[in-house]
C-alpha atoms as a PDB file:
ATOM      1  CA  UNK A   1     132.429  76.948  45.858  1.00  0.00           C
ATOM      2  CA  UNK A   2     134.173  76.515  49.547  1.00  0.00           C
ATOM      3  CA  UNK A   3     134.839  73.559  51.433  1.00  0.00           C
ATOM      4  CA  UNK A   4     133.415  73.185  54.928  1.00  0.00           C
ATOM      5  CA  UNK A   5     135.196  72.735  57.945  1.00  0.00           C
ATOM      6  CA  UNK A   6     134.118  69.757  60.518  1.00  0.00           C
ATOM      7  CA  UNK A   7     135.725  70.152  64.196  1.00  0.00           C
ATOM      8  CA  UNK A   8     135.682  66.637  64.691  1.00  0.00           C
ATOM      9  CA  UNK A   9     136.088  64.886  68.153  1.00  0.00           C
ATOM     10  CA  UNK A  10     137.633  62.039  68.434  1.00  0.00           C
ATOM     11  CA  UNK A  11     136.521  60.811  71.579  1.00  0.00           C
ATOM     12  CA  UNK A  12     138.818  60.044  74.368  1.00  0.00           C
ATOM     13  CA  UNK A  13     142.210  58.188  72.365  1.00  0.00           C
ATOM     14  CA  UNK A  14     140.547  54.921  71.105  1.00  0.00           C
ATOM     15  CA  UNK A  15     139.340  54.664  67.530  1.00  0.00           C
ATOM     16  CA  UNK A  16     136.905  52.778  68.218  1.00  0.00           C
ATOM     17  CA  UNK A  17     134.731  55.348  70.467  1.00  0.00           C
ATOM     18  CA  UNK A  18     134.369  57.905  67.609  1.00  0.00           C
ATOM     19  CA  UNK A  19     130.703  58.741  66.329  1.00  0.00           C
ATOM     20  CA  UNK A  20     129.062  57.135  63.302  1.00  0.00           C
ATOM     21  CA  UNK A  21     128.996  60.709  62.616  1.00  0.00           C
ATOM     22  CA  UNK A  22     132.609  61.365  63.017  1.00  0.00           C
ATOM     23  CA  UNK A  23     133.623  58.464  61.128  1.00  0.00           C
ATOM     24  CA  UNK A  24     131.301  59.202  57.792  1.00  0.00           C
ATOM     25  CA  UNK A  25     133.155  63.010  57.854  1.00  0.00           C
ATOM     26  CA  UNK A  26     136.246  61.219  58.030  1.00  0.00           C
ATOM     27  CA  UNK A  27     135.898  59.152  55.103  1.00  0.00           C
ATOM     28  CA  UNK A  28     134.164  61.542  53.449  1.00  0.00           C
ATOM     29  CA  UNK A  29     137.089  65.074  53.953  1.00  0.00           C
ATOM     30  CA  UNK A  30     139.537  65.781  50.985  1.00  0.00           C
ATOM     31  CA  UNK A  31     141.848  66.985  54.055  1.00  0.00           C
ATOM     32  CA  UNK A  32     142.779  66.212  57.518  1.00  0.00           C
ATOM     33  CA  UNK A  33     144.140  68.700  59.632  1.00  0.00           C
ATOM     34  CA  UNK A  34     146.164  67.726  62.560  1.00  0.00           C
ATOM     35  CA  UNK A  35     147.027  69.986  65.307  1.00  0.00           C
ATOM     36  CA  UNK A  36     150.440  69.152  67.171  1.00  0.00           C
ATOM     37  CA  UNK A  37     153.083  70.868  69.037  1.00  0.00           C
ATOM     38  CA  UNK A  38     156.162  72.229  67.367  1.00  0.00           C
ATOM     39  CA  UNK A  39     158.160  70.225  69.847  1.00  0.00           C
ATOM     40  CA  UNK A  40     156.885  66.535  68.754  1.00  0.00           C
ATOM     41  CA  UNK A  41     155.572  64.983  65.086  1.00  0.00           C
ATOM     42  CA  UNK A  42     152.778  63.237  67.323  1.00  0.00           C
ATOM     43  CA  UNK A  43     149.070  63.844  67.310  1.00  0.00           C
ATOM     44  CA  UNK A  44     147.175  61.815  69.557  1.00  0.00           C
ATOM     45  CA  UNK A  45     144.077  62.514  67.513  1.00  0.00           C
ATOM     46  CA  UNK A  46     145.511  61.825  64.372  1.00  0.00           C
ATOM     47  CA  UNK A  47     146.067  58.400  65.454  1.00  0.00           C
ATOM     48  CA  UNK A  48     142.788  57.577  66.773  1.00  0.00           C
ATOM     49  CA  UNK A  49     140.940  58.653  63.835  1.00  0.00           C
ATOM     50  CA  UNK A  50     143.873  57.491  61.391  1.00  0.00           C
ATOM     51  CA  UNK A  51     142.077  54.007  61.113  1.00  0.00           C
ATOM     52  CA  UNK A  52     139.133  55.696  59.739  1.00  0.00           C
ATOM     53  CA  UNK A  53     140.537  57.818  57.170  1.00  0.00           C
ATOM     54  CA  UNK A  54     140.675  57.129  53.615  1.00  0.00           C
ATOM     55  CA  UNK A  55     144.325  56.083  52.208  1.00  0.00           C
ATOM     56  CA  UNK A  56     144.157  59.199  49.744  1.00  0.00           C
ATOM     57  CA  UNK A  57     142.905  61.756  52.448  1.00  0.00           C
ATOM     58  CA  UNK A  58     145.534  64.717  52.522  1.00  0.00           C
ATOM     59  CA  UNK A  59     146.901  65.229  56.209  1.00  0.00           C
ATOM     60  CA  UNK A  60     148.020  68.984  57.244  1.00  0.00           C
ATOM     61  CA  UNK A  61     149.768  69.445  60.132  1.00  0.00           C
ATOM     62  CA  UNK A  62     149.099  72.756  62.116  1.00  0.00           C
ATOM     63  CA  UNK A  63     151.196  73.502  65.058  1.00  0.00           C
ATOM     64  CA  UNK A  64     150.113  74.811  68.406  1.00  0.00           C
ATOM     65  CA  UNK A  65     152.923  76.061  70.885  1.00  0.00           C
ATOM     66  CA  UNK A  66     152.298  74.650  74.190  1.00  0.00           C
ATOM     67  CA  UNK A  67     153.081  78.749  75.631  1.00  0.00           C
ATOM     68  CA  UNK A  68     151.590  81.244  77.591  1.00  0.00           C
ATOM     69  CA  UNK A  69     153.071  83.683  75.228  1.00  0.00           C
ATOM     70  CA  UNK A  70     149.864  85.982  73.723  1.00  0.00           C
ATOM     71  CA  UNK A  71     152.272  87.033  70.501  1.00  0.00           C
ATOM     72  CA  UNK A  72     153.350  83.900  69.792  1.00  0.00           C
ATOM     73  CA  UNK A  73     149.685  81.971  70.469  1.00  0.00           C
ATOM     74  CA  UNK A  74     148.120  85.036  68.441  1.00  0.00           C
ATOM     75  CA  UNK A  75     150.237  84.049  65.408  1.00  0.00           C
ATOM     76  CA  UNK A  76     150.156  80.406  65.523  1.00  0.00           C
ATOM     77  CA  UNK A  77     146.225  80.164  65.499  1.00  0.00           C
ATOM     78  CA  UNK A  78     146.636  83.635  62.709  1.00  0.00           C
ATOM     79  CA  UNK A  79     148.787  80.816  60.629  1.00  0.00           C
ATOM     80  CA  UNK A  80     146.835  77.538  61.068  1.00  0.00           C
ATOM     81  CA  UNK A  81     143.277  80.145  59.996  1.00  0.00           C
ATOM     82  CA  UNK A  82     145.386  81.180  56.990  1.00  0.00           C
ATOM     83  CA  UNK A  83     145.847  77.482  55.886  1.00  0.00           C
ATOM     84  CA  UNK A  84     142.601  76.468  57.301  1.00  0.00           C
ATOM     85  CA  UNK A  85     141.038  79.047  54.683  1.00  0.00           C
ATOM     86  CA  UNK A  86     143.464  78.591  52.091  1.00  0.00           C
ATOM     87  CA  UNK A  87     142.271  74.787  51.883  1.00  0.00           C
ATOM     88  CA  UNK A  88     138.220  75.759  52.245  1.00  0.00           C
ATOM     89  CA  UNK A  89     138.449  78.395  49.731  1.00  0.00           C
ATOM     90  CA  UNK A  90     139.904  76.133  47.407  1.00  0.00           C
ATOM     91  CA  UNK A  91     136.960  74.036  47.442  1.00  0.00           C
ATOM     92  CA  UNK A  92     138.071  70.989  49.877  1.00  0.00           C
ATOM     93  CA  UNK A  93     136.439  69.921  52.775  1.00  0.00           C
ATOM     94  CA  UNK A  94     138.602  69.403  56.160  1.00  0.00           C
ATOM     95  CA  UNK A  95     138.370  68.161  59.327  1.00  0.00           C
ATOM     96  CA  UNK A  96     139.857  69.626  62.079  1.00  0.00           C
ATOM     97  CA  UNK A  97     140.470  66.804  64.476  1.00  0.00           C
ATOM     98  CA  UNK A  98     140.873  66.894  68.117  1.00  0.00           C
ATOM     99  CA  UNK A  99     140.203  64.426  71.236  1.00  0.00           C
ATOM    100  CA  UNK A 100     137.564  64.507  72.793  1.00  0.00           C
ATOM    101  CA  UNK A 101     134.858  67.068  72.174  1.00  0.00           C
ATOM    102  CA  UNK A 102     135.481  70.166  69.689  1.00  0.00           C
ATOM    103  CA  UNK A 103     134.149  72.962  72.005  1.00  0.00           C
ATOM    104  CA  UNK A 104     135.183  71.182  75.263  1.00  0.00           C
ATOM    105  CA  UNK A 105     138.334  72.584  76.257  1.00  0.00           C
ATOM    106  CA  UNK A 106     139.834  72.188  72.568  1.00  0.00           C
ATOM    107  CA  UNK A 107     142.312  73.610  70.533  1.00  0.00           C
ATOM    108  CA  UNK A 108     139.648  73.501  68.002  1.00  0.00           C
ATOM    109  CA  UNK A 109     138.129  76.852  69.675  1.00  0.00           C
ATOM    110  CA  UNK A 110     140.979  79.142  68.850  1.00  0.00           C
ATOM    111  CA  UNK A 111     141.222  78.177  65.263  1.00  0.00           C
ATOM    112  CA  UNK A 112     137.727  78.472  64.858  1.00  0.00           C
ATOM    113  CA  UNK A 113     137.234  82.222  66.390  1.00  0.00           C
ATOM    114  CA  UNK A 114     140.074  83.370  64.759  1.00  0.00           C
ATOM    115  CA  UNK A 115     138.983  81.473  61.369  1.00  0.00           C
ATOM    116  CA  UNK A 116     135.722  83.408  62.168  1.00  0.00           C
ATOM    117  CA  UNK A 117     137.403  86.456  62.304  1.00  0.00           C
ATOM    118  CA  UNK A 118     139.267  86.154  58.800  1.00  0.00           C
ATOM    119  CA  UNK A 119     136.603  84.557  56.730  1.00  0.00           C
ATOM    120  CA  UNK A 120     133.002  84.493  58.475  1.00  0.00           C
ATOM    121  CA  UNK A 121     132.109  83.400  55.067  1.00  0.00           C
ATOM    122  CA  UNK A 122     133.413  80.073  55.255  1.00  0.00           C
ATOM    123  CA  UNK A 123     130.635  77.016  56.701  1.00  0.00           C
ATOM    124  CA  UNK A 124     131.855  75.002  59.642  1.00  0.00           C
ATOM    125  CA  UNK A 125     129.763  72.581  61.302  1.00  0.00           C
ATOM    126  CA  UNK A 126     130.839  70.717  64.633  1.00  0.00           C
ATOM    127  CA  UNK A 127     131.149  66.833  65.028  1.00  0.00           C
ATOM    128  CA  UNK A 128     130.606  65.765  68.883  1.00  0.00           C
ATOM    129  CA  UNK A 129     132.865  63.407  70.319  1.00  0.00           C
ATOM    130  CA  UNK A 130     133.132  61.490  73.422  1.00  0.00           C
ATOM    131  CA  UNK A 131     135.071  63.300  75.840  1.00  0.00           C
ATOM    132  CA  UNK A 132     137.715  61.587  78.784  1.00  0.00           C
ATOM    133  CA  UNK A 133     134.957  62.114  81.708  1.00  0.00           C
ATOM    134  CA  UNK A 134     132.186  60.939  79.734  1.00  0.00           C
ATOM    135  CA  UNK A 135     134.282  58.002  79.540  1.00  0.00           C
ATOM    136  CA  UNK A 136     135.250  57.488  82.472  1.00  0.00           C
END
């Protein structure tokens, strides 16, 4: 049986703006992935959420170039949808977290239609979060 992916949002950098709904996935994923830039070992989203998670969660780190570079975007979001699948096909859950809203200018949208692409098999559902303007 496959995992299912959650595109969580995170809301707009504090953890305590983050869905009920958001925060039960959290608790509730065998794996957290964490989109970053191959330049830094930060996530901004990882930290909000990280006082929600549980202490034996597993975190996976998928990199993002910040580039304009089609090859080079192409094969990043090709190699964070071939762990992405690797994970849901072997029968963990994830959650894909990102600030503020999942389809809302997101990073979240390239792994998932690329994801789509590979394995249109695999369930996804989308967590809303609290975006910067709704904030504001």
């Amino acid at each position: 049986m496959n995992g299912t992916l959650y595109g969580v949002g995170v809301g707009p950098g504090a953890p305590d703006l983050l869905t009920l709904r958001a925060v039960n996935v959290l608790r509730m994923v065998d794996v957290i992935l964490a989109a970053a830039s191959p330049r830094n070992d930060y996530s901004t989203a990882l930290e909000t959420a990280r006082p929600h998670l549980r202490p034996d969660v597993r975190l996976l780190r998928l990199e993002f170039p910040m580039t304009r570079d089609a090859a080079v975007l192409r094969e990043a979001w090709l190699k964070a949808a071939r762990a992405t699948r690797e994970v849901l096909e072997g029968g963990e859950s994830a959650a894909f977290l990102t600030i503020g809203d999942p389809l809302i200018y997101s990073t979240f949208g390239y792994l998932l239609r690329t994801l789509r692409e590979m394995a249109p098999h695999l369930p996804v559902e989308i967590v809303p979060g609290v975006t910067s303007f709704q904030a504001a």
